[in-house]
N, C-alpha and C. Protein backbone atom coordinates (compact mmCIF):
# COMPACT_ATOMS: atom_id res chain seq x y z
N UNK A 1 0.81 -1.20 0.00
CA UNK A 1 0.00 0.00 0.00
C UNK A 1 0.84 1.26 0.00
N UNK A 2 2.06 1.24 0.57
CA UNK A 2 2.91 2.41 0.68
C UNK A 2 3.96 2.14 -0.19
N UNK A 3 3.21 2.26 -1.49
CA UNK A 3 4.56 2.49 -2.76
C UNK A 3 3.94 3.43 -3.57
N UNK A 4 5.11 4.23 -3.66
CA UNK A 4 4.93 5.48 -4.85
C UNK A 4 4.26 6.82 -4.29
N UNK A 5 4.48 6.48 -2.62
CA UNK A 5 3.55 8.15 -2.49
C UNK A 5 4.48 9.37 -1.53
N UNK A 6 5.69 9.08 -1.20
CA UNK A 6 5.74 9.69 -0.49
C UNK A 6 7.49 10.70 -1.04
N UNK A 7 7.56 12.07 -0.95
CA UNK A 7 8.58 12.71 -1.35
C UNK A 7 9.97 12.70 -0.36
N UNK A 8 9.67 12.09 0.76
CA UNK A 8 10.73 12.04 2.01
C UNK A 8 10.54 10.81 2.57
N UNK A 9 11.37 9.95 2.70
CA UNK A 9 10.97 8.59 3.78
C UNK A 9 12.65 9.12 4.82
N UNK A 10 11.58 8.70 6.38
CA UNK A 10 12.85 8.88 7.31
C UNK A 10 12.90 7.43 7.49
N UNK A 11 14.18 7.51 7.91
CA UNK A 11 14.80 5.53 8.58
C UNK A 11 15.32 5.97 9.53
N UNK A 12 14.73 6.08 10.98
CA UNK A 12 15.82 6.15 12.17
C UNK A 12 15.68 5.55 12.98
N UNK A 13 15.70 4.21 12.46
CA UNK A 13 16.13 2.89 12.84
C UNK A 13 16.99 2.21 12.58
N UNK A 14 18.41 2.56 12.99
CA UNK A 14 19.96 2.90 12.32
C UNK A 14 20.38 0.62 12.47
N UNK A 15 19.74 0.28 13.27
CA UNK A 15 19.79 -1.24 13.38
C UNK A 15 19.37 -1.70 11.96
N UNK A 16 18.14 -1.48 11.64
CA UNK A 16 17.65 -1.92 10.68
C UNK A 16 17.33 -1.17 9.01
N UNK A 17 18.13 0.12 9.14
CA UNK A 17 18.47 0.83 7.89
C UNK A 17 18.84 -0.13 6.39
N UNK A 18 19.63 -0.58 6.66
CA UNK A 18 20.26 -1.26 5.65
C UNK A 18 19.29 -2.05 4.95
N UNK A 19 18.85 -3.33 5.90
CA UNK A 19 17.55 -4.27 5.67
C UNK A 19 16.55 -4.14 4.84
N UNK A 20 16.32 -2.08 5.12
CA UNK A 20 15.16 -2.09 4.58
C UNK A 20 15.10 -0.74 3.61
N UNK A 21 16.57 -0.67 3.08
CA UNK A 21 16.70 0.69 2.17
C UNK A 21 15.74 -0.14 0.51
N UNK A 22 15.67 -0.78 0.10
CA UNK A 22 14.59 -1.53 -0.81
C UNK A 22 13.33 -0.47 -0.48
N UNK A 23 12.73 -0.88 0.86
CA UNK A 23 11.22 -1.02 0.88
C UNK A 23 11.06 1.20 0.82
N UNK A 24 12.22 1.88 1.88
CA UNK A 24 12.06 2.99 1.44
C UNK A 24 12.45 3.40 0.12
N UNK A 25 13.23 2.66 -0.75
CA UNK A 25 12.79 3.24 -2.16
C UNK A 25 11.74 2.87 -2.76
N UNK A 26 11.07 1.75 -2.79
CA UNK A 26 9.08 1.63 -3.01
C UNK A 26 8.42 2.23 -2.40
N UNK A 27 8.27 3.05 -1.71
CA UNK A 27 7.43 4.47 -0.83
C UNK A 27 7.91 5.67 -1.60
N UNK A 28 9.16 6.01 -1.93
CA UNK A 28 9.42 7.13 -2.88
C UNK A 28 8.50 7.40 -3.96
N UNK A 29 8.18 8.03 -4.64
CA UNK A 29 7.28 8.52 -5.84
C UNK A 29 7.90 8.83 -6.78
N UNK A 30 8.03 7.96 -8.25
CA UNK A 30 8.54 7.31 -8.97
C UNK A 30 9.60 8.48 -9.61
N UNK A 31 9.54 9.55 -9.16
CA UNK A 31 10.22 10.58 -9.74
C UNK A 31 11.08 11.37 -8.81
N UNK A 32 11.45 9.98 -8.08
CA UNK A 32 12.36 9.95 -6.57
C UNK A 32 12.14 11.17 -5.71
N UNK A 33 13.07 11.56 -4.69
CA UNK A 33 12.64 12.16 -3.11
C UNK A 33 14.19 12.18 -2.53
N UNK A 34 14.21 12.12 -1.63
CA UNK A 34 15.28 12.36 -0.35
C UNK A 34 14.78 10.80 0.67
N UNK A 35 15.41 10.01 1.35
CA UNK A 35 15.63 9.32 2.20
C UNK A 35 16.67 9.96 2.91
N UNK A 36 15.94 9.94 4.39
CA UNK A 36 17.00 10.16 5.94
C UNK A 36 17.18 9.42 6.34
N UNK A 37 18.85 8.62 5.82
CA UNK A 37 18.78 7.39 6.01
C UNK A 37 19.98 7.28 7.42
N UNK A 38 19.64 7.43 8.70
CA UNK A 38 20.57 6.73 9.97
C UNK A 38 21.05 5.30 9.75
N UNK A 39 22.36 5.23 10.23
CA UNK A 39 22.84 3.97 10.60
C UNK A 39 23.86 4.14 10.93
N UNK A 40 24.74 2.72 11.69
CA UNK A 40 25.50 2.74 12.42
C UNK A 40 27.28 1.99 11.52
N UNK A 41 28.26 2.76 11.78
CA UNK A 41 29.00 2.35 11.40
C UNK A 41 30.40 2.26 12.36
N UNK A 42 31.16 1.21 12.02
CA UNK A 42 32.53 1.00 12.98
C UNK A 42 33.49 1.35 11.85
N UNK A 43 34.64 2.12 12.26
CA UNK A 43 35.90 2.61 11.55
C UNK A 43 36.77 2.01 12.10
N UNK A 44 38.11 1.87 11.53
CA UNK A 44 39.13 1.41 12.66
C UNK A 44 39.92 2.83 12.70
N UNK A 45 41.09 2.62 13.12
CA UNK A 45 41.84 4.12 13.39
C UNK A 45 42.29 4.89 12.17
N UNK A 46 42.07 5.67 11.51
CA UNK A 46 42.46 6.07 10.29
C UNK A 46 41.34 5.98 9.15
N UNK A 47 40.36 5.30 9.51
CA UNK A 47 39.57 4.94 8.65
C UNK A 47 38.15 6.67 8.98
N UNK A 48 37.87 6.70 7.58
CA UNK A 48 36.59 7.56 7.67
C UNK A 48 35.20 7.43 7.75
N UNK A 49 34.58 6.83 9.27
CA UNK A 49 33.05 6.03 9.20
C UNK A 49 31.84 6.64 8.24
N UNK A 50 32.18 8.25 8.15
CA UNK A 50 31.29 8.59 6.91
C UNK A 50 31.13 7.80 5.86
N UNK A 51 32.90 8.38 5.26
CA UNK A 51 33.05 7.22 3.60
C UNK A 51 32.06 6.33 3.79
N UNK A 52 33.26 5.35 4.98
CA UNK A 52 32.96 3.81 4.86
C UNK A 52 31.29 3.60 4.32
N UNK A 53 30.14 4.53 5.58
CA UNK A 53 29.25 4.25 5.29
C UNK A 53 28.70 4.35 4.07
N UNK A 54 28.88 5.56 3.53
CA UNK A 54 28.71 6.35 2.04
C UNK A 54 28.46 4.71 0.58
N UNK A 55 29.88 4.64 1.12
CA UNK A 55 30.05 3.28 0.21
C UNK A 55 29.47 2.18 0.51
N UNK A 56 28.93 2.00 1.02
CA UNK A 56 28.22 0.99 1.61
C UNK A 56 26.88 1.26 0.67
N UNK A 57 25.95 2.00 1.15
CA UNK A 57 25.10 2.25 0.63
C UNK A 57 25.31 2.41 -0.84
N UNK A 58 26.36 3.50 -1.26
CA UNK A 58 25.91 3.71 -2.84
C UNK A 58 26.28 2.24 -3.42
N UNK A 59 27.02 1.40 -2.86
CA UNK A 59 27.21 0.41 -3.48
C UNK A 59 25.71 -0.54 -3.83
N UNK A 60 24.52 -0.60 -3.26
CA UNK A 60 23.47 -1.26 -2.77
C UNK A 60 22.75 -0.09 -4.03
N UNK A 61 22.88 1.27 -3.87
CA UNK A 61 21.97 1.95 -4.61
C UNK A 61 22.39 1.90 -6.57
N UNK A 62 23.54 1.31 -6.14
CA UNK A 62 24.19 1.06 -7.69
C UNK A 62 23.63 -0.04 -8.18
N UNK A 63 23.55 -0.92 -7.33
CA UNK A 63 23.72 -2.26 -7.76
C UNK A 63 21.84 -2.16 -8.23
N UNK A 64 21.41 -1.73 -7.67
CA UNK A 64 19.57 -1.29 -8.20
C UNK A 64 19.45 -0.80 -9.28
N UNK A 65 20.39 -0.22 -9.31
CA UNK A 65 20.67 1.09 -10.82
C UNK A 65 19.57 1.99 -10.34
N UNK A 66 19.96 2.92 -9.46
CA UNK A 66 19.08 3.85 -9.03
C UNK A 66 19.76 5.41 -9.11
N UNK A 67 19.29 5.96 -9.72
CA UNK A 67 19.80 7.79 -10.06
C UNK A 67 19.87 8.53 -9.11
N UNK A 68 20.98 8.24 -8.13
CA UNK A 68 20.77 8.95 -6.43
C UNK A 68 22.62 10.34 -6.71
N UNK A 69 22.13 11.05 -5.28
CA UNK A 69 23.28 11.67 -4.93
C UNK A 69 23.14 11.54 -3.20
N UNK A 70 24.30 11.13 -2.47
CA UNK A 70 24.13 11.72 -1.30
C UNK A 70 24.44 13.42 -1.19
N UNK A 71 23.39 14.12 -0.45
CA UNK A 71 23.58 15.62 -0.30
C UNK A 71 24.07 15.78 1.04
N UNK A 72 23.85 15.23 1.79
CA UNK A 72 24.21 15.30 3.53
C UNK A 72 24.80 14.36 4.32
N UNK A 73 25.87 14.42 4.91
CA UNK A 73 26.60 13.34 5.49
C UNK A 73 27.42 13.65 6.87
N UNK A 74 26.63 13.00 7.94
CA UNK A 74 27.73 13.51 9.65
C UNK A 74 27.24 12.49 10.36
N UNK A 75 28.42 13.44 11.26
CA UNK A 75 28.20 12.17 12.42
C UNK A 75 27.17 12.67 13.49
N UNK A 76 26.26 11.46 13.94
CA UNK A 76 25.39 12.42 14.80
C UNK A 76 26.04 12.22 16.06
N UNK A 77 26.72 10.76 16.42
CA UNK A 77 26.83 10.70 17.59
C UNK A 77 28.23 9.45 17.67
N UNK A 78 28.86 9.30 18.68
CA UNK A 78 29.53 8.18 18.90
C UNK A 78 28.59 7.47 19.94
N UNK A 79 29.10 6.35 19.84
CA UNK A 79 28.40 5.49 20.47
C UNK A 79 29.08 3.68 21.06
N UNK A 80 30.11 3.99 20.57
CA UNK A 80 31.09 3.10 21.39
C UNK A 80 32.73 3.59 20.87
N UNK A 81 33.84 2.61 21.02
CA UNK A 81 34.34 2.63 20.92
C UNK A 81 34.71 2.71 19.49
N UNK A 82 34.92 3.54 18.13
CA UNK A 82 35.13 3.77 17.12
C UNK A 82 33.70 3.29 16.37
N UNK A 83 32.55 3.35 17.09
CA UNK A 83 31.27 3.40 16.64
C UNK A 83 30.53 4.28 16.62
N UNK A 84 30.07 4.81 15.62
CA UNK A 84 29.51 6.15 15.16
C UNK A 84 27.99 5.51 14.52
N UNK A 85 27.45 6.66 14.98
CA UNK A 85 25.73 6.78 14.47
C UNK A 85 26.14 7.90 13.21
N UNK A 86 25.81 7.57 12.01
CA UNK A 86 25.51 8.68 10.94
C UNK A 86 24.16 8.89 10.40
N UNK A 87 23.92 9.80 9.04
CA UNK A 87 22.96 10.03 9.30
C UNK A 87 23.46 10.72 7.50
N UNK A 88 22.85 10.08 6.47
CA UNK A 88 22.79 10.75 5.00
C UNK A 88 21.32 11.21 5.00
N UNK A 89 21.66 12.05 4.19
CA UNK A 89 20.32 12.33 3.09
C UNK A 89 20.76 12.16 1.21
N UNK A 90 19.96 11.37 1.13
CA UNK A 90 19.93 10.31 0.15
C UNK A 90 19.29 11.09 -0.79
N UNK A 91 19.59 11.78 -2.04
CA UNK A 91 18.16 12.43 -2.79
C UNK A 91 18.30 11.26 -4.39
N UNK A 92 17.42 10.51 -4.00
CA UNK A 92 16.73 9.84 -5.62
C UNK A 92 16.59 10.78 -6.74
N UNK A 93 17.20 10.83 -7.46
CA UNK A 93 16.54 11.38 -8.29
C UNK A 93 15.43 10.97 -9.44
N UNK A 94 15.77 9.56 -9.88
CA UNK A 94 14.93 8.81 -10.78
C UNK A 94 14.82 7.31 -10.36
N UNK A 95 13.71 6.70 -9.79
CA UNK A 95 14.23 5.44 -9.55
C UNK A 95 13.47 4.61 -10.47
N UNK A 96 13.46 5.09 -11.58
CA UNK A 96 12.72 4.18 -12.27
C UNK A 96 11.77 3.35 -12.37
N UNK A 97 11.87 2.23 -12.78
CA UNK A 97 10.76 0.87 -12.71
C UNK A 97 10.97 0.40 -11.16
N UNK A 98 11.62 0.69 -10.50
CA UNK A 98 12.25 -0.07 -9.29
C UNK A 98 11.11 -0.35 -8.73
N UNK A 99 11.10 -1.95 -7.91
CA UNK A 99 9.79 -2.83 -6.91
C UNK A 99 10.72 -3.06 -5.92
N UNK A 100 10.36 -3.21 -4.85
CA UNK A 100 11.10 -3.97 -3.73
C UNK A 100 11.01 -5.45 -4.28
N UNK A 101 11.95 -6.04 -4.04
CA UNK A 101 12.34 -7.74 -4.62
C UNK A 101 11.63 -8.78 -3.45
N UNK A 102 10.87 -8.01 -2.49
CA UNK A 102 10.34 -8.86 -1.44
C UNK A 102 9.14 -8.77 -1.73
């Protein structure tokens, strides 16, 4: 019921972000939106948990073949020991034919 209507989907449910970046691009409206997408990432020393995360995702938004840019990228919070809460904004620009595969 919630595909194709909405210009913003938030995810700040940084556990289960990843799981379910699919189902918030089937809620987008076919002529894409912004996702606020939280989640949690570990760096080691030298490493950049932004990137890391960055790539993570565009790798997942590639592999869809989906017409995205990230516009926003920080840290909101630490949260353990070289564990960081981030926090993109994701703007779709075209997602095409895209269905969630579930």
């Amino acid at each position: 019921r919630l595909q194709n209507i909405a210009d913003r989907v938030l995810m700040p449910l940084p556990e289960k972000a990843y799981e379910y970046l699919d189902y918030a691009l089937a809620a987008l409206k076919a002529d894409g939106g912004i996702i606020h997408y939280y989640d949690f990432e570990h760096a080691k020393r030298g490493e950049n948990p932004i990137a890391k995360l960055a790539n993570k995702v565009s790798g997942k938004l590639l592999t869809l073949k989906i017409d995205f840019e990230i516009q926003h990228a920080r840290i909101v919070r630490s949260v353990g020991p070289r564990w960081y809460q981030i926090v993109l904004d994701i703007l779709i620009r075209n997602k095409g034919q895209y269905a969630p595969c579930r």
